[in-house]
N, C-alpha and C. Protein backbone atom coordinates (compact mmCIF):
# COMPACT_ATOMS: atom_id res chain seq x y z
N UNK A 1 -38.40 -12.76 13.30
CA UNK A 1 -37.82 -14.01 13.70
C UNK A 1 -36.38 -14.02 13.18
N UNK A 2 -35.30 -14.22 14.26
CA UNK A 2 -34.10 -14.30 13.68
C UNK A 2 -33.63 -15.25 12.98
N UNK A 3 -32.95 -15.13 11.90
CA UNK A 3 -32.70 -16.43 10.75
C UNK A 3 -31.17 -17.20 11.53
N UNK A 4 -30.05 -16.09 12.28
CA UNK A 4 -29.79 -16.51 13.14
C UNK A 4 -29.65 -16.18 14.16
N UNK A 5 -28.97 -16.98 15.42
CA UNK A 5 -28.80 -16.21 17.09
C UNK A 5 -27.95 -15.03 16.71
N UNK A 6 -28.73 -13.99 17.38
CA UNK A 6 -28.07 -12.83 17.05
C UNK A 6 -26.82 -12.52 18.33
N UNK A 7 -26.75 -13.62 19.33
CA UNK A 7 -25.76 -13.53 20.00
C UNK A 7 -24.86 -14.32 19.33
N UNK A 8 -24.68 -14.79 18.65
CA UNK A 8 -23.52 -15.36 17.94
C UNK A 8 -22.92 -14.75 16.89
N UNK A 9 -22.88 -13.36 16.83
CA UNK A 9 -22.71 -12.79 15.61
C UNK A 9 -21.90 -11.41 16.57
N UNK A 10 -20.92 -10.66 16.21
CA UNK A 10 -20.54 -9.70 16.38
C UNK A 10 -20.14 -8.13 15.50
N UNK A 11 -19.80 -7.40 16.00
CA UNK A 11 -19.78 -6.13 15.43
C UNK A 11 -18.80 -6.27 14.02
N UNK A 12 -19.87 -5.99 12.89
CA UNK A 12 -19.20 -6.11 11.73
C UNK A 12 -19.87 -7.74 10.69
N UNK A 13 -20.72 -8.20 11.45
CA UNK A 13 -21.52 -8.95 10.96
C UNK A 13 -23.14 -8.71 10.70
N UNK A 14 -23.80 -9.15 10.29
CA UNK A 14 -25.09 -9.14 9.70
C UNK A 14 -26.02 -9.63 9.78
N UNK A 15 -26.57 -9.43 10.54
CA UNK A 15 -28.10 -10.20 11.17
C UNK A 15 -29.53 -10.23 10.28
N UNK A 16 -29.76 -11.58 9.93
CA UNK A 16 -30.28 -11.79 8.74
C UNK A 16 -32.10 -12.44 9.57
N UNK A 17 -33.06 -11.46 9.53
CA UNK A 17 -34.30 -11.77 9.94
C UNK A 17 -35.66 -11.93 9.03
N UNK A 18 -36.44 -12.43 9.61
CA UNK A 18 -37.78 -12.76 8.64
C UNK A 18 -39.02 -12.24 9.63
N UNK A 19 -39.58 -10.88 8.89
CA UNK A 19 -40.88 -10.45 9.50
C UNK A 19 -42.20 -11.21 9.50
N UNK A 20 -42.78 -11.62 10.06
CA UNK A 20 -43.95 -12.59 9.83
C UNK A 20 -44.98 -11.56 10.63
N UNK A 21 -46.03 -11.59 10.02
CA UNK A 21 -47.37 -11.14 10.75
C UNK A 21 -48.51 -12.13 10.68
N UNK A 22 -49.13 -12.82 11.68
CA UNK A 22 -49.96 -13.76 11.56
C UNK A 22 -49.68 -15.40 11.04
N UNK A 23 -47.96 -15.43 11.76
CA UNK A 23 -47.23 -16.40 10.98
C UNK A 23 -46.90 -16.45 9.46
N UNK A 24 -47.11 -15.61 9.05
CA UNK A 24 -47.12 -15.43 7.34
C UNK A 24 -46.12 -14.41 7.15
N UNK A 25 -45.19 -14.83 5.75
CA UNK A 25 -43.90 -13.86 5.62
C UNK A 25 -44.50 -12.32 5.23
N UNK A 26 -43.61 -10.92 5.48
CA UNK A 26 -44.47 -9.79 5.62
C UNK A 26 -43.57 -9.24 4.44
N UNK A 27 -43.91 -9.04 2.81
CA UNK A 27 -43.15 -8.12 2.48
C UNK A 27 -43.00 -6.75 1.98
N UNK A 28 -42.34 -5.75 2.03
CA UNK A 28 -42.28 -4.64 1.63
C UNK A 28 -42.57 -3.98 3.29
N UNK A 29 -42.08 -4.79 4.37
CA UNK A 29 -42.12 -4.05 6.10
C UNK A 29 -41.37 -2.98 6.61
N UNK A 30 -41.71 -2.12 6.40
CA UNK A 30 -40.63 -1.04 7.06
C UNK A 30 -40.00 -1.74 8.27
N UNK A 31 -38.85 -2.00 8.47
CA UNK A 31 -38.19 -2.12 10.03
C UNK A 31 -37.21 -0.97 10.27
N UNK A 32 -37.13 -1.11 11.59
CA UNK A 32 -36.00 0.01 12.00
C UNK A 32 -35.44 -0.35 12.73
N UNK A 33 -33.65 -0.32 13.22
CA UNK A 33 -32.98 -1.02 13.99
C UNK A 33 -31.61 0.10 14.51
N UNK A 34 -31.56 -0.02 15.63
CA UNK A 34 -30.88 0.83 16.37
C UNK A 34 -30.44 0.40 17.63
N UNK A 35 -29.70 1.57 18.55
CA UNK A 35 -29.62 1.31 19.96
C UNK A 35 -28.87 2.09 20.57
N UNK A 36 -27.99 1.51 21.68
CA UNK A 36 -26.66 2.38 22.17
C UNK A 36 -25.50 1.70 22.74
N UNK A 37 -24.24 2.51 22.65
CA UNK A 37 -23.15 1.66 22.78
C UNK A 37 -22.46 2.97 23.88
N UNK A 38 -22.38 2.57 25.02
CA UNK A 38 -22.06 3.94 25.97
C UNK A 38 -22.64 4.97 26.21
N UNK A 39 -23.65 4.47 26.86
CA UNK A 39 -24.98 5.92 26.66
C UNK A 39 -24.98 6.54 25.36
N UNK A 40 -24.41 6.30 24.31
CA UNK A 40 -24.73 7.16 23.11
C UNK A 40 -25.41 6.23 22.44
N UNK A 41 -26.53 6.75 21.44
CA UNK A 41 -27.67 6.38 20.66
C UNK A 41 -26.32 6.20 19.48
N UNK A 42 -26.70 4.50 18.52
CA UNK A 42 -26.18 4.36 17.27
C UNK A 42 -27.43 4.59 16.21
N UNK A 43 -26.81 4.49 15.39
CA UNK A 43 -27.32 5.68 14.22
C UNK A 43 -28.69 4.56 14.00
N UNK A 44 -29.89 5.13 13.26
CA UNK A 44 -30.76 4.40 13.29
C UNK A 44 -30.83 3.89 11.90
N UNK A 45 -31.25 2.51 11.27
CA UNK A 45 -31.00 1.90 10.11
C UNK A 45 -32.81 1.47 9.58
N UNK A 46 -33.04 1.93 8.97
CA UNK A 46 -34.15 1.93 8.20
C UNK A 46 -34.16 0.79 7.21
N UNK A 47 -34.67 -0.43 6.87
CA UNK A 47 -34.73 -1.21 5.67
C UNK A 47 -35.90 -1.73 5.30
N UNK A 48 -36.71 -1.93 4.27
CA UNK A 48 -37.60 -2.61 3.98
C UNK A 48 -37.28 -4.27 3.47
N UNK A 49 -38.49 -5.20 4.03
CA UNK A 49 -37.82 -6.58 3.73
C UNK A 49 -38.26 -7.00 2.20
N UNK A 50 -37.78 -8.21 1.87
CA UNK A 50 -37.93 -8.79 0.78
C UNK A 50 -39.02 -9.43 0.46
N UNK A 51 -39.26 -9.92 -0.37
CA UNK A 51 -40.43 -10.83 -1.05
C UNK A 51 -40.86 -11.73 -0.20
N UNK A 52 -39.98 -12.52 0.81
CA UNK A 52 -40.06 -13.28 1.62
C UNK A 52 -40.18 -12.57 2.65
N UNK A 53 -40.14 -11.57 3.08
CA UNK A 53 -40.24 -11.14 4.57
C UNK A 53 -39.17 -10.66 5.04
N UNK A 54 -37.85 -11.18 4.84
CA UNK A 54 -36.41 -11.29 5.11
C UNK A 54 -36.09 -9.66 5.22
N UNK A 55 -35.14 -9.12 6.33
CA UNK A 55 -34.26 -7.93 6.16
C UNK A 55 -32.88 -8.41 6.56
N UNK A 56 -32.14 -7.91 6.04
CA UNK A 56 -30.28 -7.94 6.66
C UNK A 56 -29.78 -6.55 7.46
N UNK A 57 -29.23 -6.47 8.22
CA UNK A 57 -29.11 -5.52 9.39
C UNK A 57 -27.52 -5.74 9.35
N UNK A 58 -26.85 -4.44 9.50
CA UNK A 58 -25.16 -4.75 9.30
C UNK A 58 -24.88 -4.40 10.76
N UNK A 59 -24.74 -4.82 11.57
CA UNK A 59 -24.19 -4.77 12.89
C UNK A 59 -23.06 -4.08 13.03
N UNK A 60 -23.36 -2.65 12.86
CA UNK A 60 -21.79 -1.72 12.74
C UNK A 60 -20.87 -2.02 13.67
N UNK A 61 -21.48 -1.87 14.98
CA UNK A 61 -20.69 -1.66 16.26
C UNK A 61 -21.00 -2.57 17.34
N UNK A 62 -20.63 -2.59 18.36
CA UNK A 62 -20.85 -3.60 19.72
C UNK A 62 -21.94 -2.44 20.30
N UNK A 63 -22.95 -2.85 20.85
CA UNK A 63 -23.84 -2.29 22.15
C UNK A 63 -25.20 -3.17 22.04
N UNK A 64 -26.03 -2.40 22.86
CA UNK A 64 -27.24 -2.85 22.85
C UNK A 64 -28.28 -2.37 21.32
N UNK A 65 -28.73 -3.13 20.92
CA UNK A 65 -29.23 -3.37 19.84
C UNK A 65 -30.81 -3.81 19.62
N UNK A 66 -31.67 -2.89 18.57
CA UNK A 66 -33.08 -3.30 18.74
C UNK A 66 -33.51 -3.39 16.66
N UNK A 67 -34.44 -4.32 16.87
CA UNK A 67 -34.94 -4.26 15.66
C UNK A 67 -36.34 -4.12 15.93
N UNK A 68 -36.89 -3.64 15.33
CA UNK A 68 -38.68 -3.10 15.32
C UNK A 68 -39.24 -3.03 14.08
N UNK A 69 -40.80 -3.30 14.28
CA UNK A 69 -41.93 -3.20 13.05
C UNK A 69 -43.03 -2.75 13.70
N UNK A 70 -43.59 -2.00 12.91
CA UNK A 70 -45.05 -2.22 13.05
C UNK A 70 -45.79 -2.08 12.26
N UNK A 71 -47.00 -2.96 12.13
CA UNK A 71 -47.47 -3.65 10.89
C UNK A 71 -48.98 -2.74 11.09
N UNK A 72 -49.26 -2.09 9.82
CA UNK A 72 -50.80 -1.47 10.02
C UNK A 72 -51.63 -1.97 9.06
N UNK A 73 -52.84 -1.75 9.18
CA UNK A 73 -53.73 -2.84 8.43
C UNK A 73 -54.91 -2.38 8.45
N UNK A 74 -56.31 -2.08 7.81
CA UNK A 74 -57.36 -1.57 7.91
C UNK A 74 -58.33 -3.02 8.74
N UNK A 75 -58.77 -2.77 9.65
CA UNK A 75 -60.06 -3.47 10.34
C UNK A 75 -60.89 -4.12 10.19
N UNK A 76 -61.21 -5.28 9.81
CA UNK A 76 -62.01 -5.84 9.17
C UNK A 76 -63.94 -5.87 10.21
N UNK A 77 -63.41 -5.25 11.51
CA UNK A 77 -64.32 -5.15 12.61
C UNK A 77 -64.79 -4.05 12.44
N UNK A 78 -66.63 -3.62 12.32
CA UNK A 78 -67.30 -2.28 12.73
C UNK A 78 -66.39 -1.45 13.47
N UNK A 79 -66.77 -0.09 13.59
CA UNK A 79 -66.19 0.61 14.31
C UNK A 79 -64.54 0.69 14.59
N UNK A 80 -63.95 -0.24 13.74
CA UNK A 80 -62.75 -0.16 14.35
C UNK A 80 -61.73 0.46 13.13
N UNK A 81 -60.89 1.68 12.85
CA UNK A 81 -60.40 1.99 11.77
C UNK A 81 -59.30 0.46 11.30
N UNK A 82 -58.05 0.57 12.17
CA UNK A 82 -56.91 0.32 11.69
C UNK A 82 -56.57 -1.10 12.65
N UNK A 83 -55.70 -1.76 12.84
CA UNK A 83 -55.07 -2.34 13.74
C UNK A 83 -53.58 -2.94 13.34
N UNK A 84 -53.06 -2.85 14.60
CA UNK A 84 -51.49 -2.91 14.49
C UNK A 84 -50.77 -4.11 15.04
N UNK A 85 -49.96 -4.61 14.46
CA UNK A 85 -49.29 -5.44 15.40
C UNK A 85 -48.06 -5.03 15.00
N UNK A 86 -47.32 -5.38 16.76
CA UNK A 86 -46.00 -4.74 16.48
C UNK A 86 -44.92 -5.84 16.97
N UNK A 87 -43.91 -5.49 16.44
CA UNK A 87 -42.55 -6.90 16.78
C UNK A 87 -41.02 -6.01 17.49
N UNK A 88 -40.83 -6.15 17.86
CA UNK A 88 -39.06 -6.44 18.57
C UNK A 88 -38.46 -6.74 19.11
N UNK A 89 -37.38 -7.00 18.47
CA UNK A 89 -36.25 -7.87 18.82
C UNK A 89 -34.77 -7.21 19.76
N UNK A 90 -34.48 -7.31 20.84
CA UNK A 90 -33.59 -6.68 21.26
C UNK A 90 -32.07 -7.54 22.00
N UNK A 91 -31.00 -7.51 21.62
CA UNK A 91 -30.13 -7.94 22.20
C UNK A 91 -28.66 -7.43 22.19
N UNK A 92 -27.56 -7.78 22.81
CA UNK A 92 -26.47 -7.23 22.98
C UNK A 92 -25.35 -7.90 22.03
N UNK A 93 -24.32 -6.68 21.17
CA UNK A 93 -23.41 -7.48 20.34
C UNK A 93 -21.80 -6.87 20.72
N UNK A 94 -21.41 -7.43 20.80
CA UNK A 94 -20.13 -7.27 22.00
C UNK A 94 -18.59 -7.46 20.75
């Protein structure tokens, strides 16, 4: 969930989000955030969030832009090992 519009923010600013799984803050979430700016792939940014859920993302450059999770969890259902839920966020920073 973005803390703010990530269209209101441009290259060289910092996009400040909160992972929730099951409406509840997620912490210690691997996210990963990337994209491309002219058919070329920008570099990919790895962060884990905070106590609260929260990650900060430095918006190097202008292009298309993605943030991702995915959350794994052991099954509380027979037969079933693991289950996942997954999140992303994608938009353009100009």
């Amino acid at each position: 969930m973005p803390l703010v519009n990530p269209y209101h923010l441009g290259a060289g600013d910092t996009l400040a989000l909160r992972c929730l799984v099951n409406g509840i803050p997620a912490p210690n979430q691997l996210v990963i955030a990337g994209g491309e700016r002219a058919a070329r792939s920008l570099t990919e940014i790895r962060v884990r969030s905070d106590a609260d859920g929260v990650i900060r993302v430095a918006l190097g450059s202008p292009g298309r832009w993605f943030v991702k999770f995915v959350h794994m969890e052991r099954a509380a259902r027979p037969g079933v090992d693991y289950e996942s839920k997954w999140a992303t966020l994608t938009f353009e920073v100009r």
